[in-house]
N, C-alpha and C. Protein backbone atom coordinates (compact mmCIF):
# COMPACT_ATOMS: atom_id res chain seq x y z
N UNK A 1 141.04 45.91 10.21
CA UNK A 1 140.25 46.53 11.24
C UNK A 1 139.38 45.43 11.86
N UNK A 2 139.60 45.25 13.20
CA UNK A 2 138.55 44.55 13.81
C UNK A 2 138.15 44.89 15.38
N UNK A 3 137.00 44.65 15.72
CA UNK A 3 136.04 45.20 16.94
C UNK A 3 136.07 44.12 18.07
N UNK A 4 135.62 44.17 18.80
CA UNK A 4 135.90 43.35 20.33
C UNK A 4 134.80 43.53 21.34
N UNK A 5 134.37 42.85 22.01
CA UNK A 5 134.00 43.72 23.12
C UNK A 5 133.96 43.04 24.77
N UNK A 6 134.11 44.26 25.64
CA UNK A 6 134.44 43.34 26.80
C UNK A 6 133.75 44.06 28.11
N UNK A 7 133.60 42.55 28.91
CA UNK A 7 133.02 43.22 30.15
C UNK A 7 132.92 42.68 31.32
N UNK A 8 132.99 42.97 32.50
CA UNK A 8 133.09 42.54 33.65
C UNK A 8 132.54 41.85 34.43
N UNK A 9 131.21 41.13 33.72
CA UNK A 9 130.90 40.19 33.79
C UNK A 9 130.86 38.58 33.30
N UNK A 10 131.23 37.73 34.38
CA UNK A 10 132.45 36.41 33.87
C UNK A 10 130.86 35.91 33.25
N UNK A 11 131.59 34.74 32.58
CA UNK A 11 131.09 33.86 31.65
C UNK A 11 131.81 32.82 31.47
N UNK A 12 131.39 32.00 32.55
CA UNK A 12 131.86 30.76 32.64
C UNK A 12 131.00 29.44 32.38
N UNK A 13 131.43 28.89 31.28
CA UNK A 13 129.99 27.80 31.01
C UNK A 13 130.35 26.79 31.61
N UNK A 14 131.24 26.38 31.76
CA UNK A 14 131.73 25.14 32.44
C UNK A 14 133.05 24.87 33.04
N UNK A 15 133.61 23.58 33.58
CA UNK A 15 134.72 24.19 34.29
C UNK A 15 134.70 23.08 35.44
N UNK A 16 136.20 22.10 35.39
CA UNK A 16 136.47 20.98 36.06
C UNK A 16 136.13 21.14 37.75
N UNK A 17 135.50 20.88 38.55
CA UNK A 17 135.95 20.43 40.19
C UNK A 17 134.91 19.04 40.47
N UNK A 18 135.27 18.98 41.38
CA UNK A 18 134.43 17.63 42.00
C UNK A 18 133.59 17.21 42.42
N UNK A 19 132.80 16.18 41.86
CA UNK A 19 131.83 15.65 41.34
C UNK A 19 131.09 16.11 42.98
N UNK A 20 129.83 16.47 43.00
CA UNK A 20 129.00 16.91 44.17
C UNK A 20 129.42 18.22 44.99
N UNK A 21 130.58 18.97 44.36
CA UNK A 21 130.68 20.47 44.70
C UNK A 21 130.68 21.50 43.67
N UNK A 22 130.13 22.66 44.15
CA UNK A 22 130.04 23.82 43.28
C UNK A 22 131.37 24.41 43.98
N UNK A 23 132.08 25.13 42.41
CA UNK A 23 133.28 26.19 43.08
C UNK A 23 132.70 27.27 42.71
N UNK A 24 132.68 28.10 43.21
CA UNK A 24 132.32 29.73 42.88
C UNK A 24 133.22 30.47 43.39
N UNK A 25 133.47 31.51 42.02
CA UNK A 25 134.43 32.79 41.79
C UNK A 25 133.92 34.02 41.70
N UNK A 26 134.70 34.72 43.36
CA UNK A 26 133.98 35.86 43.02
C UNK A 26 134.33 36.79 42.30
N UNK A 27 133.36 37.57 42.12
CA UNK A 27 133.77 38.50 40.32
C UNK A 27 132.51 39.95 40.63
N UNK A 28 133.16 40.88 39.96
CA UNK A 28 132.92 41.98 40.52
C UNK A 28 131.82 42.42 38.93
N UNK A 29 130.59 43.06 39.14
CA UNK A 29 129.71 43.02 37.90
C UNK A 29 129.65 44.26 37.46
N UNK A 30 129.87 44.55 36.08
CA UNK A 30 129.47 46.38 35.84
C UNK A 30 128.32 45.86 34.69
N UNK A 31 128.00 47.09 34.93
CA UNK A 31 127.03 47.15 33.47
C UNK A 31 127.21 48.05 32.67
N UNK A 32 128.66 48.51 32.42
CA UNK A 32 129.12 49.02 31.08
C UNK A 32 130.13 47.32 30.20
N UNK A 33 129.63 47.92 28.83
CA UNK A 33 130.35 46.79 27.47
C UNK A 33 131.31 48.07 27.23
N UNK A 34 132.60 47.14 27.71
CA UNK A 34 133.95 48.05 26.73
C UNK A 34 133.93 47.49 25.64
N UNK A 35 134.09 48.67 24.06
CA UNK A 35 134.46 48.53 22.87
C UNK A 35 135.98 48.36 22.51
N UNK A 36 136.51 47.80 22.12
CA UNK A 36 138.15 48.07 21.62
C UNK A 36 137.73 47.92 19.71
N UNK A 37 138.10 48.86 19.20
CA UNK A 37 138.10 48.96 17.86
C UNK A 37 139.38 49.39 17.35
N UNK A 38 140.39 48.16 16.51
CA UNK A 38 141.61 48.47 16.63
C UNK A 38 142.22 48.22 15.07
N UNK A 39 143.48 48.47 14.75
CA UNK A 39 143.65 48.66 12.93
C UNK A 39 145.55 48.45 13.34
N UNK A 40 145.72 47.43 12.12
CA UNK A 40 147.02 47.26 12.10
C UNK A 40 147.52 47.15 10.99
N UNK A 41 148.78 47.32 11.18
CA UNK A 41 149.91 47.76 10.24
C UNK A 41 150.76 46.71 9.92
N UNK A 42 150.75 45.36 9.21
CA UNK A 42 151.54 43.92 9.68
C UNK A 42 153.36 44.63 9.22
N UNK A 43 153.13 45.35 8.29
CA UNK A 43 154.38 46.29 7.35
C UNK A 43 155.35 47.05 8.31
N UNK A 44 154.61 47.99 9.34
CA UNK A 44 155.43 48.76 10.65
C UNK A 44 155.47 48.29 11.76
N UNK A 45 154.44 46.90 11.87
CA UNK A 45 154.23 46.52 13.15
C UNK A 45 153.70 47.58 14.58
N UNK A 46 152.75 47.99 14.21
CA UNK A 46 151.97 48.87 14.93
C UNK A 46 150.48 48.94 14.93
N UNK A 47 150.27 49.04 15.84
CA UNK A 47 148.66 48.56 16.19
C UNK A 47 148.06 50.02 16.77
N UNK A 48 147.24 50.50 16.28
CA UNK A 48 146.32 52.07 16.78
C UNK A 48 144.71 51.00 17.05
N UNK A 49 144.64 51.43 18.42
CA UNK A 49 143.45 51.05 19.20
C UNK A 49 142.75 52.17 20.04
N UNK A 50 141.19 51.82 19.36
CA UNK A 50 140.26 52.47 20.11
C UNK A 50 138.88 51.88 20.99
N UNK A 51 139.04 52.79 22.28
CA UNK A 51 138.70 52.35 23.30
C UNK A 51 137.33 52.99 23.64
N UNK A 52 136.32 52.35 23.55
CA UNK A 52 134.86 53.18 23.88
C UNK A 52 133.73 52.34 24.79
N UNK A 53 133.35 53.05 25.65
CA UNK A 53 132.45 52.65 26.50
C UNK A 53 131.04 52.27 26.08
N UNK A 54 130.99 51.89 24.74
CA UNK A 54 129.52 51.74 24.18
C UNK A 54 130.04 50.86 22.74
N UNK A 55 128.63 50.47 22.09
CA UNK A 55 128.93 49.64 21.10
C UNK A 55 128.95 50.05 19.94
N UNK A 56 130.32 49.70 18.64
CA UNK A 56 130.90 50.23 17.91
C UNK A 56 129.71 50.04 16.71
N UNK A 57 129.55 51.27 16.09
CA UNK A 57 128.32 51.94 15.56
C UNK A 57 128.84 52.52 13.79
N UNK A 58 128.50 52.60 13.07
CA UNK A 58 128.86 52.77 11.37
C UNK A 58 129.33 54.12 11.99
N UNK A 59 128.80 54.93 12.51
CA UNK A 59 129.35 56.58 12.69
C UNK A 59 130.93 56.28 13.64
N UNK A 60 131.08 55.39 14.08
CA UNK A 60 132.86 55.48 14.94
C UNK A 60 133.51 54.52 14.12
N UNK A 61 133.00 53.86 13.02
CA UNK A 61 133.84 52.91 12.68
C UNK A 61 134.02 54.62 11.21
N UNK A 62 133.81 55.51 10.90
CA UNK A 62 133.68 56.36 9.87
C UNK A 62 134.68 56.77 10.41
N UNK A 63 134.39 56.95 11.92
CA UNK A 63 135.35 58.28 12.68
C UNK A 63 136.65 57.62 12.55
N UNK A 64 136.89 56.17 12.22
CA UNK A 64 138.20 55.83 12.93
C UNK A 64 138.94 55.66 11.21
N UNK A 65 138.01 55.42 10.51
CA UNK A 65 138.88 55.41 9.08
C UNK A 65 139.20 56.81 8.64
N UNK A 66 138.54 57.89 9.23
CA UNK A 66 138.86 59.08 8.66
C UNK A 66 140.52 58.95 9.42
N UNK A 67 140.40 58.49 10.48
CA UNK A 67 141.97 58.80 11.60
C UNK A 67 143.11 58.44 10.77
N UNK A 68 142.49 56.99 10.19
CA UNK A 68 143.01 55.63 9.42
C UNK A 68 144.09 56.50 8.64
N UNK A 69 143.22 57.44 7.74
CA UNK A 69 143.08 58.05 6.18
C UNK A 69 144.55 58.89 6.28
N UNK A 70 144.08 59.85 7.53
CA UNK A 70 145.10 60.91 7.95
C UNK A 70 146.61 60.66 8.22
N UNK A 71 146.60 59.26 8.60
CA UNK A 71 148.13 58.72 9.35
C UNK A 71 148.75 58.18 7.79
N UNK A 72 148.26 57.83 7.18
CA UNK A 72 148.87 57.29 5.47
C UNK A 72 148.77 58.03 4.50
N UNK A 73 149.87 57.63 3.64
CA UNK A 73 150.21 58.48 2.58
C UNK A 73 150.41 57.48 1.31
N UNK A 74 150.07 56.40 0.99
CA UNK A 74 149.86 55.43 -0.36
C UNK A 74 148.69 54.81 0.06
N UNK A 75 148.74 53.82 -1.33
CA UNK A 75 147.47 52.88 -1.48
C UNK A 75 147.49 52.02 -0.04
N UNK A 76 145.98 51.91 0.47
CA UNK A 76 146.23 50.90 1.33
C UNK A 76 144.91 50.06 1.62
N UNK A 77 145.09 48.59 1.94
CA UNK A 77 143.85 47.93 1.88
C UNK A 77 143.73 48.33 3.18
N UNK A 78 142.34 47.92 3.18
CA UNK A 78 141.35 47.92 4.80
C UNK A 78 140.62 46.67 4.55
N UNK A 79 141.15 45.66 5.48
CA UNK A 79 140.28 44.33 5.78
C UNK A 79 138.93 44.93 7.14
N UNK A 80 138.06 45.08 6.49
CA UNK A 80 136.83 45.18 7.95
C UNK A 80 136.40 43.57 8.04
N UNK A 81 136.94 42.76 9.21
CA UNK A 81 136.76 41.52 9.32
C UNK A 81 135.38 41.20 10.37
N UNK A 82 134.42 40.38 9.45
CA UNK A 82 133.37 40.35 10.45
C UNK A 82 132.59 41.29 10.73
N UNK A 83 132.35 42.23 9.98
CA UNK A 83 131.66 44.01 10.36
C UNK A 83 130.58 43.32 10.45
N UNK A 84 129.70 43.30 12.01
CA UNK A 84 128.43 43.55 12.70
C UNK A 84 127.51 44.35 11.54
N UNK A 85 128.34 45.61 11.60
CA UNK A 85 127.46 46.96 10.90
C UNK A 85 127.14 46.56 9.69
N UNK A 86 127.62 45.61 9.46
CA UNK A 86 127.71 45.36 7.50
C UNK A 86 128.53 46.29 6.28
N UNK A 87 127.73 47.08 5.93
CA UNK A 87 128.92 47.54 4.84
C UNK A 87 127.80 48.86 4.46
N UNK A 88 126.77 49.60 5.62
CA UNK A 88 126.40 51.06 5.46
C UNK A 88 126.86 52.00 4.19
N UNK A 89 125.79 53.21 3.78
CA UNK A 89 126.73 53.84 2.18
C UNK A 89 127.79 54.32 3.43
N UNK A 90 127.37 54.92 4.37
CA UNK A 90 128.25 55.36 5.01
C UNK A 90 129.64 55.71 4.92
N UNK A 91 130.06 54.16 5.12
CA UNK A 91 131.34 53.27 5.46
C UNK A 91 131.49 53.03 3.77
N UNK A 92 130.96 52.97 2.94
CA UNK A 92 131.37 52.60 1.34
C UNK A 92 131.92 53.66 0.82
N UNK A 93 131.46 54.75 0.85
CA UNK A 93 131.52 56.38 0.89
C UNK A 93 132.94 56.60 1.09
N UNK A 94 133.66 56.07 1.99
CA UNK A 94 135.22 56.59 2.71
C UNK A 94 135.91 55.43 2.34
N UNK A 95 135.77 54.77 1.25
CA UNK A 95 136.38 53.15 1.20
C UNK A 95 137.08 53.49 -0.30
């Protein structure tokens, strides 16, 4: 399981042109952060991704292992790589 996030505003730190000109790209600005919170299968080769307009929170990362839980039927690891949230009883609770 791992989280993402994306948004429509560029971020460009640097970036080749010539020496005494600025290039500027125009780019269109929102002020929503897309979430992608997504879980894979390396065994079926299938990837289940979730898509949320806000930032991924111990209560949707719960919601998405309960989903997790429902689609399998044996033992199965869950790598949470990098969890922001840390490791909540929450999220220990459903583990």
């Amino acid at each position: 399981m791992d989280e993402s996030g994306f948004n429509l505003n560029p971020n460009v730190p640097y970036g080749w042109q010539p020496m005494g000109q600025q290039i500027l790209l125009p780019a269109k600005r929102s002020s929503i952060n897309w979430t992608v919170l997504g879980t894979l299968n390396i065994h079926r080769q299938s990837f289940y991704g979730y898509i949320m307009p806000e930032a991924c929170t111990s209560k949707i990362v719960v919601e998405v292992l309960s989903n997790l839980s429902e689609r399998i039927n044996k033992k199965t690891i869950v790598i949470l790589d990098n969890a922001r949230h840390g490791m909540p009883r929450c999220i220990r609770q459903r583990l």
